[in-house]
Protein backbone atom coordinates (compact mmCIF):
# COMPACT_ATOMS: atom_id res chain seq x y z
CA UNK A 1 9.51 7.87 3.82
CA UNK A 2 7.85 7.95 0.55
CA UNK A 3 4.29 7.69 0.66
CA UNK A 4 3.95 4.42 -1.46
CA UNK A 5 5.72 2.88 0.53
CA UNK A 6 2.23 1.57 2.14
CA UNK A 7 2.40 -0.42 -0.58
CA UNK A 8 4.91 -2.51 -0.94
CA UNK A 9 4.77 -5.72 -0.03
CA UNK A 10 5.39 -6.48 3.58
CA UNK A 11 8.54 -8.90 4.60
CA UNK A 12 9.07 -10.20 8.31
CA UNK A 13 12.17 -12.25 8.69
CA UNK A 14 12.62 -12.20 4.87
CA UNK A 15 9.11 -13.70 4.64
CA UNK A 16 6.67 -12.39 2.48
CA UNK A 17 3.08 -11.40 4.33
CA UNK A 18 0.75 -11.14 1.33
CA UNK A 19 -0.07 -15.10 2.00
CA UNK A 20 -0.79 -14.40 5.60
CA UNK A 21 -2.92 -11.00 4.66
CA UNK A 22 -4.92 -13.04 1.96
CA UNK A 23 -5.86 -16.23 4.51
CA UNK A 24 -6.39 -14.46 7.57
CA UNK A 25 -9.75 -13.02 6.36
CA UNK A 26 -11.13 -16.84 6.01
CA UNK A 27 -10.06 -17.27 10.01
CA UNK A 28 -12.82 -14.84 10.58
CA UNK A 29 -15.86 -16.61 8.88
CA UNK A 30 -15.34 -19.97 10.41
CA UNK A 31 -17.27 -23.14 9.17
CA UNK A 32 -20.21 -23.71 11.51
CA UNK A 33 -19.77 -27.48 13.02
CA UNK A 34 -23.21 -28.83 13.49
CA UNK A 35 -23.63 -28.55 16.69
CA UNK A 36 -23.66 -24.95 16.66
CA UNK A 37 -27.27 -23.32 16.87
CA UNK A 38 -27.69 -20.54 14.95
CA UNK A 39 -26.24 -17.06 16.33
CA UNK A 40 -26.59 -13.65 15.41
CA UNK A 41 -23.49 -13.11 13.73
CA UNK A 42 -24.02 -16.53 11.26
CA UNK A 43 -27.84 -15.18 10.84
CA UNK A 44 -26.55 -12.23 9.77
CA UNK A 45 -24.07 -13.70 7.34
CA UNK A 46 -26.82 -16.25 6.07
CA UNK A 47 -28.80 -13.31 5.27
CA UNK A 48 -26.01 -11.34 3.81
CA UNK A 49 -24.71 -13.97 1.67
CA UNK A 50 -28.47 -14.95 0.29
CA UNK A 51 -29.59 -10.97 -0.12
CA UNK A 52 -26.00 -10.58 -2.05
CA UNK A 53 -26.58 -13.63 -4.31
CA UNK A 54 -30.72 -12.87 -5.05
CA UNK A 55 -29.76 -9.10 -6.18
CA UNK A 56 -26.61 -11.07 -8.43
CA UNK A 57 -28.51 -13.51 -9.74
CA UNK A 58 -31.45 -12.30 -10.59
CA UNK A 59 -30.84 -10.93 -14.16
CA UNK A 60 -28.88 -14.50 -15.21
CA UNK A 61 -30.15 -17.09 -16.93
CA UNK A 62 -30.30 -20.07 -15.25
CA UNK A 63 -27.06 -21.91 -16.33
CA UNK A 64 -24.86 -18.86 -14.78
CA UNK A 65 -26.88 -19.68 -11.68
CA UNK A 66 -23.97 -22.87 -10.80
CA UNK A 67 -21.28 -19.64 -10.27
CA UNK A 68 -23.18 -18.69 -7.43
CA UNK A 69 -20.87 -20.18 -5.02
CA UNK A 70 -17.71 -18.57 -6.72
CA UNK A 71 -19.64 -15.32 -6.66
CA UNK A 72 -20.58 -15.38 -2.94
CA UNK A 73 -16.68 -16.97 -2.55
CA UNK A 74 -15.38 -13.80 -4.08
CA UNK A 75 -17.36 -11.17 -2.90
CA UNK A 76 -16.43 -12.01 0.88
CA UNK A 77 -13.12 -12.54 -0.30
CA UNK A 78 -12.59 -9.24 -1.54
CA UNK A 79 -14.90 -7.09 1.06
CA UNK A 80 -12.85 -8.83 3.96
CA UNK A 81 -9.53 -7.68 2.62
CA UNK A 82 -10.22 -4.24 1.75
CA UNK A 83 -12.09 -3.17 5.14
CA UNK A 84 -9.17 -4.95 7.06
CA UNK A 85 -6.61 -3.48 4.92
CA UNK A 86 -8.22 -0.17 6.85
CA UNK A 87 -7.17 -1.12 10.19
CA UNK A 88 -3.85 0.24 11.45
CA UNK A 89 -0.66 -1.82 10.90
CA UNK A 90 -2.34 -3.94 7.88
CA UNK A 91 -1.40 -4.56 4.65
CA UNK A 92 -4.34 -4.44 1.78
CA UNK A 93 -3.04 -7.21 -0.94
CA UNK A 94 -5.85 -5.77 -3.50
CA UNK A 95 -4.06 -2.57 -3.71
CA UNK A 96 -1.50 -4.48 -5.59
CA UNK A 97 -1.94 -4.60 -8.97
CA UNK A 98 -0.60 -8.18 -9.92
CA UNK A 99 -3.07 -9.78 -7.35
CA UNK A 100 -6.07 -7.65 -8.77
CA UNK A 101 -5.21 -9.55 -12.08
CA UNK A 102 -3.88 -12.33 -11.10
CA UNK A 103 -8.01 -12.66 -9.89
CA UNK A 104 -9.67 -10.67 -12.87
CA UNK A 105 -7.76 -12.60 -15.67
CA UNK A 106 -8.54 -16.34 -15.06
CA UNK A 107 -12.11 -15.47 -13.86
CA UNK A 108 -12.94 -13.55 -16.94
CA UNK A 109 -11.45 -16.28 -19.34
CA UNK A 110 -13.78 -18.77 -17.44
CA UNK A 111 -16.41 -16.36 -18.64
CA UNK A 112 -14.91 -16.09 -22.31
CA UNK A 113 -14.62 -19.80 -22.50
CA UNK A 114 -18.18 -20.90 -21.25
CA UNK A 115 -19.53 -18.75 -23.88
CA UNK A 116 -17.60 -20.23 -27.06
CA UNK A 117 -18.46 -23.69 -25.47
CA UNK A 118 -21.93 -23.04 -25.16
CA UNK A 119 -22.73 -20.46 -27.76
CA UNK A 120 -20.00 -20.63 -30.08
CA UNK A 121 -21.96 -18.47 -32.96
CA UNK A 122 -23.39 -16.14 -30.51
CA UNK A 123 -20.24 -15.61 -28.92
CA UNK A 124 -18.06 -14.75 -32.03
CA UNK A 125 -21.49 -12.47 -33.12
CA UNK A 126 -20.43 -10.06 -30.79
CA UNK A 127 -17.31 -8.95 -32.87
CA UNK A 128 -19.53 -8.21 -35.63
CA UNK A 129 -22.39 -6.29 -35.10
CA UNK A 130 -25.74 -6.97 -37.57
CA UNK A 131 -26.00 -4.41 -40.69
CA UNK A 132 -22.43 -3.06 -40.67
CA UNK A 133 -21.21 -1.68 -43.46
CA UNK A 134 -18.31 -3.89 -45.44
CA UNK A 135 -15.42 -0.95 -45.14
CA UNK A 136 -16.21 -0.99 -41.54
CA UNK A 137 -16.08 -4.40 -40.27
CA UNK A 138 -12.02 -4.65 -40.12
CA UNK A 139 -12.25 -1.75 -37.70
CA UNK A 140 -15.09 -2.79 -35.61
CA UNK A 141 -13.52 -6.40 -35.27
CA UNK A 142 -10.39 -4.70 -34.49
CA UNK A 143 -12.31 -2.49 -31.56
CA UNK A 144 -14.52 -5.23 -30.30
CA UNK A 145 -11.23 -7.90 -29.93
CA UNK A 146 -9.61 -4.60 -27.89
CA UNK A 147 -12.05 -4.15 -26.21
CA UNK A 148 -12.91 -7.60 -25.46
CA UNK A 149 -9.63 -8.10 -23.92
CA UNK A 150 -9.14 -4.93 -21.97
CA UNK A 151 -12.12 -6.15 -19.61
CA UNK A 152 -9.87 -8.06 -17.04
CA UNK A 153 -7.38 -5.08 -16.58
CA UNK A 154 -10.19 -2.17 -16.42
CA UNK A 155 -11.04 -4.95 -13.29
CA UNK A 156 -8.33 -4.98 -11.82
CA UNK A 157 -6.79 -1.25 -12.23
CA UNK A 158 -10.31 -0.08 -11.04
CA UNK A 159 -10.34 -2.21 -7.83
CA UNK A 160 -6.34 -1.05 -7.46
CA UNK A 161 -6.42 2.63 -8.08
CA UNK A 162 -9.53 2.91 -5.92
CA UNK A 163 -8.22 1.63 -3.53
CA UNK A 164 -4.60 3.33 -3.41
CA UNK A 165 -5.96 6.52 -3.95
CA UNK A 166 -8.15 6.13 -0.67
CA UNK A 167 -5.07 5.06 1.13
CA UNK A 168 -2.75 7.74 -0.09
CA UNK A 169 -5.75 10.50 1.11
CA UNK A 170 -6.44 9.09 4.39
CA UNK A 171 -2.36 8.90 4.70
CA UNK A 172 -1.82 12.54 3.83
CA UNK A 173 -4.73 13.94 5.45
CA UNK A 174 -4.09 11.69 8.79
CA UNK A 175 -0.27 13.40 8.86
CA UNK A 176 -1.45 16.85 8.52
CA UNK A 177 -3.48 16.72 11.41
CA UNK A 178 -0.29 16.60 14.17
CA UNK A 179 2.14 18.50 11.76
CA UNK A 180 -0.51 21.58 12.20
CA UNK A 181 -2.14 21.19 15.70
CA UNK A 182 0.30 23.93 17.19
CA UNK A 183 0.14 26.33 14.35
CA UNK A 184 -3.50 25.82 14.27
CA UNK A 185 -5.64 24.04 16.19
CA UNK A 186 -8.72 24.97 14.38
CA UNK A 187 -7.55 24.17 11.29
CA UNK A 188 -5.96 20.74 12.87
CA UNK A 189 -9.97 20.01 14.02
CA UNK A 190 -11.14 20.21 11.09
CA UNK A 191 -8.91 18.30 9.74
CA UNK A 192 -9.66 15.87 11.68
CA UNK A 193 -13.25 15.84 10.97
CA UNK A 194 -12.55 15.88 6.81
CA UNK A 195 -10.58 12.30 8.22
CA UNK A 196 -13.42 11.10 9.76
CA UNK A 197 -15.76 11.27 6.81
CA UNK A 198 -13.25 10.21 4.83
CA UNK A 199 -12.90 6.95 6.49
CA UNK A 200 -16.46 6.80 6.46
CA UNK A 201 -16.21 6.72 2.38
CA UNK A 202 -13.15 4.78 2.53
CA UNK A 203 -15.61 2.35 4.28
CA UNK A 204 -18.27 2.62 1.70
CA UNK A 205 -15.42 2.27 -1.50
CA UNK A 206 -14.23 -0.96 -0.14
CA UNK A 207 -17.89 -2.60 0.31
CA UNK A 208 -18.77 -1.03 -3.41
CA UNK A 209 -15.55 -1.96 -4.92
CA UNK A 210 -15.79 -5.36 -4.31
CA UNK A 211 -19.47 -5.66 -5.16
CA UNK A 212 -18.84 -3.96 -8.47
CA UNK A 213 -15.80 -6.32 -9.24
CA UNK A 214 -17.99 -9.33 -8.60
CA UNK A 215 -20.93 -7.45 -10.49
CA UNK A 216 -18.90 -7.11 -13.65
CA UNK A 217 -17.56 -10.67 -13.66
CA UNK A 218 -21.60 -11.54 -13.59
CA UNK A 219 -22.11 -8.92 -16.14
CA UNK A 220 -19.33 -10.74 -18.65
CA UNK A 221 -20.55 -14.09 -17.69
CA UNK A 222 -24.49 -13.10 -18.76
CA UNK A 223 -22.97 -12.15 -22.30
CA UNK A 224 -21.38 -15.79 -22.26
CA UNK A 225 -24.92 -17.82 -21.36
């Protein structure tokens, strides 16, 4: 078997399970009806969810503040499908590359279009830096519109290849452990323990990759406001 085939999408009776990967997170974080008290696992998320947004929102200006919902939306979104993407027999639908867009694209046009609504003249400033000289200023236009535009693929190859490239080491490392237990079972320990710790990080990268793909949309959006 190759080793991307982790990847592909998974089909069960000719039915596609990215759907089912991307909703079953939100089965986990149920609405609270009102006749629940508070327990410790919605304390904690209350607290999460408010320490998350304070640290976001701090450096915005005050119209970015109505994205906080989207922010806190995405960011549990995203954190929810990468560490259960870790469990065994999942699928991760953000190491796909189309859904990693399919999210950066529209959100950072939201962010490109509340700016020229808002701040049409500040907004179009940013193409043309003040004081630069007149041969230059096809160039930098040229490099600022590139580089205005690459901004929702860096997000979503970065989220991707950070991913996959976690998965792909944890898969490689995880089949070398059996394959040299009898030739070595020294080596095959330690082994082992270079798995553990990578899990570990594999844990940390999928906490911090989805906190720096919601950081960056708030990073765009505090250009825009």
């Amino acid at each position: 078997m190759s080793l991307f085939n982790q990847f592909a999408p998974t089909m069960l009776l000719g039915i596609p399970l990215i759907p089912v990967a991307m909703l079953f997170p939100w089965l986990l974080l149920p609405a609270s009806p009102a006749q629940w008290k508070h327990n410790r696992f919605q304390t904690f998320q209350n607290w999460f969810l408010m320490t998350f947004l304070k640290q976001l929102l701090l450096p915005l200006n005050t119209p970015a503040h109505k994205w906080a919902f989207l922010f806190a939306s995405l960011m549990v979104f995203l954190l929810t499908m990468n560490l259960l993407g870790l469990l065994p027999y999942t699928f991760t639908p953000t190491t796909q590359l189309s859904i990693n867009l399919g999210l950066a694209v529209p959100l950072w046009l939201m962010t490109v279009l509340v700016g020229l609504r808002n701040q049409l003249t500040h907004s179009l400033a940013h193409f043309l830096p003040e004081g630069t000289p007149t041969p230059l200023i096809p160039a930098l236009i040229l490099i600022e519109t590139i580089s205005l535009f690459i901004r929702p693929l860096a997000l979503g190859v970065r989220l991707t290849a950070n991913l996959t490239a976690g998965h792909l080491l944890i898969h490689l490392i995880s089949s070398a452990v059996p394959a040299i237990f009898f030739l070595s079972p020294t080596a095959s320990l330690m082994t082992f323990v270079v798995l553990t710790l990578l899990m570990t990080l594999e844990l940390m990268v999928a906490m911090i990759q989805a906190y720096v793909f919601v950081l960056l949309l708030s990073l765009y959006l505090q250009e825009n406001t």
